[in-house]
N, C-alpha and C. Protein backbone atom coordinates (compact mmCIF):
# COMPACT_ATOMS: atom_id res chain seq x y z
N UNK A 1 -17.69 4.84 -14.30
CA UNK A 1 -17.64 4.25 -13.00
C UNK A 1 -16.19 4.02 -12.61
N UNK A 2 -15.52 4.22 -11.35
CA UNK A 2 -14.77 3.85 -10.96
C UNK A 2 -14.61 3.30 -9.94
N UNK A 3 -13.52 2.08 -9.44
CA UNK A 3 -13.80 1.59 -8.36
C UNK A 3 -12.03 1.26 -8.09
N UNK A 4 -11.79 0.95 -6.40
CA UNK A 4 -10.60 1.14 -6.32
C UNK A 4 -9.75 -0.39 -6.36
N UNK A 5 -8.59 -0.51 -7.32
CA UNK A 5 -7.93 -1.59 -7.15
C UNK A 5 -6.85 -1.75 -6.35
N UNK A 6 -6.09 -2.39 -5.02
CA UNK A 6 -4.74 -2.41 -4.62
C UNK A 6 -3.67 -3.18 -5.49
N UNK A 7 -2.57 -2.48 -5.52
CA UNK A 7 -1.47 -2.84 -6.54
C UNK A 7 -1.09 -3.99 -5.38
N UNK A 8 -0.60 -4.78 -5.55
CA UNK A 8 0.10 -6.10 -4.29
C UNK A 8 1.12 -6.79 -5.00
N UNK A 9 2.16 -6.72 -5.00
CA UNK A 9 3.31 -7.35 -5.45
C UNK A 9 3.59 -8.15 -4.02
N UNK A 10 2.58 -9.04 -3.46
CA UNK A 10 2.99 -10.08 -2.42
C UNK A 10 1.87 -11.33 -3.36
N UNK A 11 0.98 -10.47 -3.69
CA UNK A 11 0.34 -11.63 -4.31
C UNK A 11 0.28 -11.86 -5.31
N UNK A 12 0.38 -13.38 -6.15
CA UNK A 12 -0.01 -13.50 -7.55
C UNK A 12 -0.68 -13.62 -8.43
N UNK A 13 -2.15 -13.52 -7.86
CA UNK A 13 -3.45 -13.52 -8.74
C UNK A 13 -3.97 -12.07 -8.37
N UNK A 14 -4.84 -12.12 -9.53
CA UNK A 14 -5.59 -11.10 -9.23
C UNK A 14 -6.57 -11.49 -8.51
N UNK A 15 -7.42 -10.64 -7.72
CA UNK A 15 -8.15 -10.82 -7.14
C UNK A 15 -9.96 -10.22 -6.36
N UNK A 16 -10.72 -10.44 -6.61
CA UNK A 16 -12.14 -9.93 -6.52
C UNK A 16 -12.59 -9.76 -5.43
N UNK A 17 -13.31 -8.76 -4.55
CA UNK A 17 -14.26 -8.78 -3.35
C UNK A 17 -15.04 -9.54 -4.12
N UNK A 18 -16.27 -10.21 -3.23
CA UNK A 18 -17.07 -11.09 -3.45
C UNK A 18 -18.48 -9.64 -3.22
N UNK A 19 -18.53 -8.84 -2.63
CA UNK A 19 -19.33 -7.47 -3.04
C UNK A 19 -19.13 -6.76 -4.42
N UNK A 20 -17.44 -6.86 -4.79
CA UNK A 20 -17.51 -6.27 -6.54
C UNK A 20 -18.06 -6.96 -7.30
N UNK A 21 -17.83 -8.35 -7.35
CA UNK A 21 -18.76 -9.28 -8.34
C UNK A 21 -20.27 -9.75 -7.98
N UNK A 22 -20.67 -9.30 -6.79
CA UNK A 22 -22.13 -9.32 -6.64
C UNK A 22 -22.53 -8.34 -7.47
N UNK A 23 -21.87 -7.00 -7.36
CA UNK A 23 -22.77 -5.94 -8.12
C UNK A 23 -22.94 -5.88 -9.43
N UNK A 24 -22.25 -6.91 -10.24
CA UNK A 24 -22.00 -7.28 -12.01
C UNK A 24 -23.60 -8.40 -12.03
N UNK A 25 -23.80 -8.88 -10.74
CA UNK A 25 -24.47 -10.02 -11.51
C UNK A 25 -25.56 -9.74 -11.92
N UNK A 26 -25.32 -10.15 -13.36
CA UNK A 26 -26.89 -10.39 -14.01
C UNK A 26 -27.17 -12.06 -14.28
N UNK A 27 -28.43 -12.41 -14.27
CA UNK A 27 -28.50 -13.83 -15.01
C UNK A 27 -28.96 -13.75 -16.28
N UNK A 28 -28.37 -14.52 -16.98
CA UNK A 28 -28.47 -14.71 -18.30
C UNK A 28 -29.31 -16.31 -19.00
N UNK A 29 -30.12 -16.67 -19.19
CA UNK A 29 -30.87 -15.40 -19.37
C UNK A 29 -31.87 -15.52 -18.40
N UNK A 30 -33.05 -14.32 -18.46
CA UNK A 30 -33.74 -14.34 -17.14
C UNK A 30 -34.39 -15.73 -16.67
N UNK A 31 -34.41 -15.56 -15.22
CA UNK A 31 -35.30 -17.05 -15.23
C UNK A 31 -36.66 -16.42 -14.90
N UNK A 32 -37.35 -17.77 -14.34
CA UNK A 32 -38.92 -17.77 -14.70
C UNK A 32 -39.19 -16.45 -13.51
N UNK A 33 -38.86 -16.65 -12.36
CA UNK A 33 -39.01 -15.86 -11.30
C UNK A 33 -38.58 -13.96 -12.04
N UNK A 34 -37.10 -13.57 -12.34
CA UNK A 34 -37.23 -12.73 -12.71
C UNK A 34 -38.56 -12.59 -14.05
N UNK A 35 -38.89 -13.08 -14.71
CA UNK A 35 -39.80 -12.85 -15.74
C UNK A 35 -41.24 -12.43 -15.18
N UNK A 36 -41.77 -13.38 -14.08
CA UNK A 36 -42.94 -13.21 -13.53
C UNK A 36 -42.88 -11.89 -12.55
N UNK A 37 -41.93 -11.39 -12.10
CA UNK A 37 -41.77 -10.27 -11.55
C UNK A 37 -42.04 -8.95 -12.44
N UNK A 38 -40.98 -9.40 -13.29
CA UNK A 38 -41.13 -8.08 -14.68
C UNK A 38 -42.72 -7.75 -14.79
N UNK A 39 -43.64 -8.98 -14.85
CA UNK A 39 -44.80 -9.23 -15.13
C UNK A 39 -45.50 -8.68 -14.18
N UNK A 40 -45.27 -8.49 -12.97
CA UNK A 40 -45.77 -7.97 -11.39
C UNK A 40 -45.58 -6.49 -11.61
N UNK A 41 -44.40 -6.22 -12.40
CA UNK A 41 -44.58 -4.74 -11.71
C UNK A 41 -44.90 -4.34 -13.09
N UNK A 42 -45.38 -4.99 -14.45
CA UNK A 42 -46.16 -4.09 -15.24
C UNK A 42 -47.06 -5.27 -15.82
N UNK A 43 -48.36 -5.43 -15.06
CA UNK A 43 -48.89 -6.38 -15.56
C UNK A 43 -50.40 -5.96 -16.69
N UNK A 44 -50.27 -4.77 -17.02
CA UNK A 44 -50.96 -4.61 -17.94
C UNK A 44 -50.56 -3.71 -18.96
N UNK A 45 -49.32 -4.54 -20.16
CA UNK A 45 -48.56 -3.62 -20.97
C UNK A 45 -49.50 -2.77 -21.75
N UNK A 46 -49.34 -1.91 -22.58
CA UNK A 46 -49.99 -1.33 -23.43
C UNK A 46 -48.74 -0.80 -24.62
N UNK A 47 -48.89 -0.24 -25.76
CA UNK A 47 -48.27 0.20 -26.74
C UNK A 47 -46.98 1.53 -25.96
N UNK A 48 -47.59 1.94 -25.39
CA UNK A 48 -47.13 3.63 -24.88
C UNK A 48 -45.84 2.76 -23.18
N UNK A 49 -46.52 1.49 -22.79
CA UNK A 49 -45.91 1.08 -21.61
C UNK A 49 -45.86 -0.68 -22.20
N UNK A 50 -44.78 -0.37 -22.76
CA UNK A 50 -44.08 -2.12 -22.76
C UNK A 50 -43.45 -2.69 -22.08
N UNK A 51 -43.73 -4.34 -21.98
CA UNK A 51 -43.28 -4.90 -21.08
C UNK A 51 -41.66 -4.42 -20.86
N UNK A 52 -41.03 -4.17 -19.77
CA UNK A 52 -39.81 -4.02 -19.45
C UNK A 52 -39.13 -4.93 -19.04
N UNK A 53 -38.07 -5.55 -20.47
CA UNK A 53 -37.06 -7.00 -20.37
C UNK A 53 -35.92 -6.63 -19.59
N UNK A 54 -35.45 -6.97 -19.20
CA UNK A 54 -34.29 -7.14 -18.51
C UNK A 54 -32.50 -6.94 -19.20
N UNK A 55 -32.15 -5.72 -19.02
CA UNK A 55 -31.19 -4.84 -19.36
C UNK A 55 -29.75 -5.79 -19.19
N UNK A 56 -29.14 -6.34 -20.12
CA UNK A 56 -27.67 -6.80 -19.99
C UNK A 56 -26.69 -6.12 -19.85
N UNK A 57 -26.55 -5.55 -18.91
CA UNK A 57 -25.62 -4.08 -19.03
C UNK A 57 -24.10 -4.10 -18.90
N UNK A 58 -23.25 -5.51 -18.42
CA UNK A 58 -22.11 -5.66 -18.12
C UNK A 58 -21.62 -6.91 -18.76
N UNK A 59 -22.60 -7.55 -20.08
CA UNK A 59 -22.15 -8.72 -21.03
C UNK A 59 -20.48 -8.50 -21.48
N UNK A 60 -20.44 -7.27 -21.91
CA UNK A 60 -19.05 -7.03 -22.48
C UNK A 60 -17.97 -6.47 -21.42
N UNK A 61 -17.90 -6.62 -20.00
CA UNK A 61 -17.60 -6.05 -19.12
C UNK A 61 -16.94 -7.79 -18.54
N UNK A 62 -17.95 -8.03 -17.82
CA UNK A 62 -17.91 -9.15 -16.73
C UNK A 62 -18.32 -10.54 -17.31
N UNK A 63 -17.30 -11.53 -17.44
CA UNK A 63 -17.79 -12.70 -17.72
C UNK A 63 -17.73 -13.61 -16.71
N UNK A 64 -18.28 -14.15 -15.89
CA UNK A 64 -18.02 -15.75 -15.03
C UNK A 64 -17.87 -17.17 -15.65
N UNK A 65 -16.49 -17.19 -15.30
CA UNK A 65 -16.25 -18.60 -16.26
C UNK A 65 -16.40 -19.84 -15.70
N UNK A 66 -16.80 -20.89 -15.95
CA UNK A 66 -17.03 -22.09 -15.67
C UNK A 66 -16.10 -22.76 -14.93
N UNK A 67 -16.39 -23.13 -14.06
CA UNK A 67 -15.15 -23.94 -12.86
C UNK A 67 -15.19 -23.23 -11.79
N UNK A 68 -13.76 -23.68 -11.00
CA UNK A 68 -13.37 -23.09 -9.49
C UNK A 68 -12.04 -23.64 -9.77
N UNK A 69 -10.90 -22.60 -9.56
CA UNK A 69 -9.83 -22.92 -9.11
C UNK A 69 -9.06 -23.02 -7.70
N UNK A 70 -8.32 -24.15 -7.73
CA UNK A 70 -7.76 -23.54 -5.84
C UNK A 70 -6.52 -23.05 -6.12
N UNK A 71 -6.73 -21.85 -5.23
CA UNK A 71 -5.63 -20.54 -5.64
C UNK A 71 -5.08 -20.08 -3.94
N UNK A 72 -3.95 -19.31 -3.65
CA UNK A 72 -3.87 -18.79 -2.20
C UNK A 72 -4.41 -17.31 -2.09
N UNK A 73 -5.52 -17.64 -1.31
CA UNK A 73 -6.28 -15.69 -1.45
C UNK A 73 -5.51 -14.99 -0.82
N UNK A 74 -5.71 -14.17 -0.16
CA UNK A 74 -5.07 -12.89 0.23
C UNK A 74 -5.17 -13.07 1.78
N UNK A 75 -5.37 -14.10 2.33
CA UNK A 75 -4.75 -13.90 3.71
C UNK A 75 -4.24 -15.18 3.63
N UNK A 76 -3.48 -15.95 2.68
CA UNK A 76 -2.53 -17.57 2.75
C UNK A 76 -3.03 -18.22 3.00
N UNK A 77 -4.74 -18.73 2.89
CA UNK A 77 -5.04 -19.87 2.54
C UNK A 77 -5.50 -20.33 1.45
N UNK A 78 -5.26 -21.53 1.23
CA UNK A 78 -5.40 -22.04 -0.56
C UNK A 78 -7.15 -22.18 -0.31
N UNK A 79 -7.95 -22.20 -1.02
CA UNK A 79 -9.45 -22.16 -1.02
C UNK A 79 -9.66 -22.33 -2.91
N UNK A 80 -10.75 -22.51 -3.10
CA UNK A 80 -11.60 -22.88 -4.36
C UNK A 80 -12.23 -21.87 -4.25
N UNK A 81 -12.16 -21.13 -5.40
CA UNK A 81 -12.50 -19.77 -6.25
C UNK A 81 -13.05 -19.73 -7.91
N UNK A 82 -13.83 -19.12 -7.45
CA UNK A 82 -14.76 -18.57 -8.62
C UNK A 82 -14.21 -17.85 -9.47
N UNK A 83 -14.17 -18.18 -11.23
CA UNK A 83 -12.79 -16.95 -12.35
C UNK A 83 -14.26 -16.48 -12.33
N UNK A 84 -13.13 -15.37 -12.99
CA UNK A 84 -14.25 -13.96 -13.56
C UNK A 84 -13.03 -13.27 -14.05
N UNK A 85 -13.23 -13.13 -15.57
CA UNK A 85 -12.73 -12.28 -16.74
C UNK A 85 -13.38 -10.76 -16.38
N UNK A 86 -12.50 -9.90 -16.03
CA UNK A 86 -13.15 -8.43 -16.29
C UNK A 86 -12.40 -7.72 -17.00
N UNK A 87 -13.22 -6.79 -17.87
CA UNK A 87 -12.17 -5.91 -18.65
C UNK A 87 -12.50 -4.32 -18.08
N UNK A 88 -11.73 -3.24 -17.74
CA UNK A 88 -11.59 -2.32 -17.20
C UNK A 88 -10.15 -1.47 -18.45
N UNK A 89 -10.72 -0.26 -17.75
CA UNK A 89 -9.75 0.67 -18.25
C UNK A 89 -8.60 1.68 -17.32
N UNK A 90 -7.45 1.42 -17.50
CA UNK A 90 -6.84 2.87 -16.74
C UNK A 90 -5.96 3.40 -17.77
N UNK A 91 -5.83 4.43 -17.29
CA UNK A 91 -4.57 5.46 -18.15
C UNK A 91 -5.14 5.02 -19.92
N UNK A 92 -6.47 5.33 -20.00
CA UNK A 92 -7.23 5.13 -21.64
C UNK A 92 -6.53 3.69 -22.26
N UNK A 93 -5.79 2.72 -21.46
CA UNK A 93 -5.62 1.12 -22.02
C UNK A 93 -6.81 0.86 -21.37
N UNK A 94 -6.97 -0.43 -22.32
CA UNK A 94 -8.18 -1.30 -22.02
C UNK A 94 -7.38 -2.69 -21.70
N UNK A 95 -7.53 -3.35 -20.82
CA UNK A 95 -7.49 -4.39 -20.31
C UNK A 95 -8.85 -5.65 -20.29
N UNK A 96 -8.55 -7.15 -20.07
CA UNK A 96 -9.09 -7.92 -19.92
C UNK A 96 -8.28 -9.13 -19.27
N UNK A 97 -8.39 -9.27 -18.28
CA UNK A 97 -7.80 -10.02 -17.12
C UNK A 97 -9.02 -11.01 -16.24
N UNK A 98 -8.38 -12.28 -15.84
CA UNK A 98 -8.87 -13.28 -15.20
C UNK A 98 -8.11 -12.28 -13.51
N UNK A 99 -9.50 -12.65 -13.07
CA UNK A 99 -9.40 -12.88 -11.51
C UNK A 99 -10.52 -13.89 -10.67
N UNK A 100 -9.57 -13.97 -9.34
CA UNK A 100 -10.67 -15.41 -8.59
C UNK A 100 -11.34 -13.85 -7.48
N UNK A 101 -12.85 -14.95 -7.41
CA UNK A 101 -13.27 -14.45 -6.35
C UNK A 101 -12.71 -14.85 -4.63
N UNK A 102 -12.25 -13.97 -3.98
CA UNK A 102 -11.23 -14.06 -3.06
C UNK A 102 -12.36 -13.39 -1.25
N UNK A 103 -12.79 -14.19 -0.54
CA UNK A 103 -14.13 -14.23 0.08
C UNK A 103 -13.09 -13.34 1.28
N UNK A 104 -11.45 -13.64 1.07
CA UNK A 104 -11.09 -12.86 2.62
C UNK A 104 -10.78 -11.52 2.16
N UNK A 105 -10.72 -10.98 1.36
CA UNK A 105 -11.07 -10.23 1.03
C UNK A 105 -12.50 -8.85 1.53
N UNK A 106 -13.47 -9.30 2.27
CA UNK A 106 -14.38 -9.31 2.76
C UNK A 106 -13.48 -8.26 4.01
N UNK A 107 -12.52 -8.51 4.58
CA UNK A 107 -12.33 -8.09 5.77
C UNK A 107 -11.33 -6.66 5.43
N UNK A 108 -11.06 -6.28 4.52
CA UNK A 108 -10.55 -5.31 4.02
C UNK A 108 -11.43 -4.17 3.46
N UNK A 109 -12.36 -4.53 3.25
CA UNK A 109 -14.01 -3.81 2.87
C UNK A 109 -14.28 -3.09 4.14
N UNK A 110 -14.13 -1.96 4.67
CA UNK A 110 -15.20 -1.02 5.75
C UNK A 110 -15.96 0.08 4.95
N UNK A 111 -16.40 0.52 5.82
CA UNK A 111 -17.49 1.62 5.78
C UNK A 111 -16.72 2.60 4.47
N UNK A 112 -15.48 3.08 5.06
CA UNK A 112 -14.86 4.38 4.61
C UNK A 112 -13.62 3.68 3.16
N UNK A 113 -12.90 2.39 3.28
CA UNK A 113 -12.52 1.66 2.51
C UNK A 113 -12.74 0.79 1.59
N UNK A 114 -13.41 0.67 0.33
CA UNK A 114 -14.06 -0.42 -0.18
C UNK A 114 -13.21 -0.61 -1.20
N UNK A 115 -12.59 -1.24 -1.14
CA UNK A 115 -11.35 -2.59 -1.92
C UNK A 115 -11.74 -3.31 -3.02
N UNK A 116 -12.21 -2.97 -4.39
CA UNK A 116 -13.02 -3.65 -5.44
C UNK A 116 -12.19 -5.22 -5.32
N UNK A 117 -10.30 -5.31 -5.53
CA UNK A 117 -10.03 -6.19 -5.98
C UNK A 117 -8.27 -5.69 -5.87
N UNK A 118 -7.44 -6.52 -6.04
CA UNK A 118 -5.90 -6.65 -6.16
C UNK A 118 -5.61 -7.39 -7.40
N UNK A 119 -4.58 -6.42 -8.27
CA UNK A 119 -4.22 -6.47 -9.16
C UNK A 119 -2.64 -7.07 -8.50
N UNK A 120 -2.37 -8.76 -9.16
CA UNK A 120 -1.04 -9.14 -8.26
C UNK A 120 -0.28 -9.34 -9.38
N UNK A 121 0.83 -9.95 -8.77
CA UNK A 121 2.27 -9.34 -9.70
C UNK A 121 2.69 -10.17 -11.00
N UNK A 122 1.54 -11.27 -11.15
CA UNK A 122 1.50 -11.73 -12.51
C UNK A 122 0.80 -10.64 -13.58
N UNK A 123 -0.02 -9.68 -13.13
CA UNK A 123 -0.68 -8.89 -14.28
C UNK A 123 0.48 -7.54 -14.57
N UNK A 124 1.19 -7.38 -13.30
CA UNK A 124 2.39 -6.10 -13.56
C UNK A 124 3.06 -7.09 -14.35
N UNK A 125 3.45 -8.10 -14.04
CA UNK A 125 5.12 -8.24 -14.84
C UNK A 125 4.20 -8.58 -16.59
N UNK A 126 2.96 -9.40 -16.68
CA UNK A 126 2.54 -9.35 -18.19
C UNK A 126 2.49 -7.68 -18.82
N UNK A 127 2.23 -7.10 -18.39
CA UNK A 127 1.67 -5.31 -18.84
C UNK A 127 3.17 -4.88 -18.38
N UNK A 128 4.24 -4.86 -18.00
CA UNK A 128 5.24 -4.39 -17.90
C UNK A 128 5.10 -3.29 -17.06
N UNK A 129 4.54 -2.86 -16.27
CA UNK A 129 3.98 -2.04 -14.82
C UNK A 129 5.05 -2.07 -13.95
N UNK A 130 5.48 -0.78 -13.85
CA UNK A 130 6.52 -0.47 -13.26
C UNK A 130 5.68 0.46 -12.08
N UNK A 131 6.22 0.04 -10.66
CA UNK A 131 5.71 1.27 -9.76
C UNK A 131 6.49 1.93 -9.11
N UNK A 132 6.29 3.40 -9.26
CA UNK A 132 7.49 4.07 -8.68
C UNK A 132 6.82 4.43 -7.23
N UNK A 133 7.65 4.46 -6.46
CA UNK A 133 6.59 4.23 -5.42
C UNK A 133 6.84 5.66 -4.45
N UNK A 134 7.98 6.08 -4.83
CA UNK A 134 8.27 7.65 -4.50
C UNK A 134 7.76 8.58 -4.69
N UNK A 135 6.68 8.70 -6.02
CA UNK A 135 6.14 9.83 -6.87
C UNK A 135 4.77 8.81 -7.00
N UNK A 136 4.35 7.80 -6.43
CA UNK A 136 3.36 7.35 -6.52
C UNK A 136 2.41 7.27 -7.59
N UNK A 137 3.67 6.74 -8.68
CA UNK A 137 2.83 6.47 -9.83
C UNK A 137 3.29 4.74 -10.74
N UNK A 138 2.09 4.53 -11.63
CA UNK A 138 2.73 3.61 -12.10
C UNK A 138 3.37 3.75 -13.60
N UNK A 139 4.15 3.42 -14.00
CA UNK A 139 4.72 3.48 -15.77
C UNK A 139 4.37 2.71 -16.41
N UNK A 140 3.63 2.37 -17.76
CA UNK A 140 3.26 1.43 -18.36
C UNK A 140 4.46 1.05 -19.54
């Protein structure tokens, strides 16, 4: 899967569409409602058709951490935000980075543009991310 990040050396957090972290969510663990559903759409298991539990597919991917920080999102206002640890890969490094969910963000999202998140200039200067911006690449 890939999805697109903006490099932003104006801002200092990283930062989440509130659509990228909708599409991670799973609940952990199911509640009663997902369970009775599972139960709806196979309500008479058999050996050959077992009940179908509910797939954790982004445990080691996406964590939501406990709290809200107030942070300045991406259009300069300070607001209370949701962390979320994601780990992703580019150039075959693996990463694991805190970002807030950032709601103005939302307005950078169109049809033809969809903006997962901004990688800001506290995660370049930790990873030593150099961008050349002539040859449009980055140096690790």
């Amino acid at each position: 899967m890939g999805f697109t990040f903006l490099i932003d050396t104006s801002s200092k957090y990283n930062l989440l569409a509130p659509c990228f972290a909708d599409f991670f969510y799973e609940e952990y663990p199911s509640s009663r409602e997902r369970m009775e559903c599972d139960d709806w759409v196979n309500p008479n298991p058999t050996q050959e058709e077992p009940i179908q539990t509910p797939l954790y597919l982004f445990t080691d991917v996406f964590h939501r951490k406990e709290g809200i920080k107030k942070i300045k999102c991406k259009d300069g206002i300070n607001r209370e935000c949701e962390q979320i640890i994601l780990k992703f890969e580019h150039d075959s490094k693996s990463y694991s980075e805190l970002f807030y969910v950032d709601h103005s963000l939302c307005s950078y999202c169109t049809s033809k543009n969809k903006i997962a998140g901004i990688l800001g200039i506290n995660f370049l200067k930790k990873h030593k991310w150099v961008i050349d911006f002539k040859n449009q690449e980055i140096n690790t």
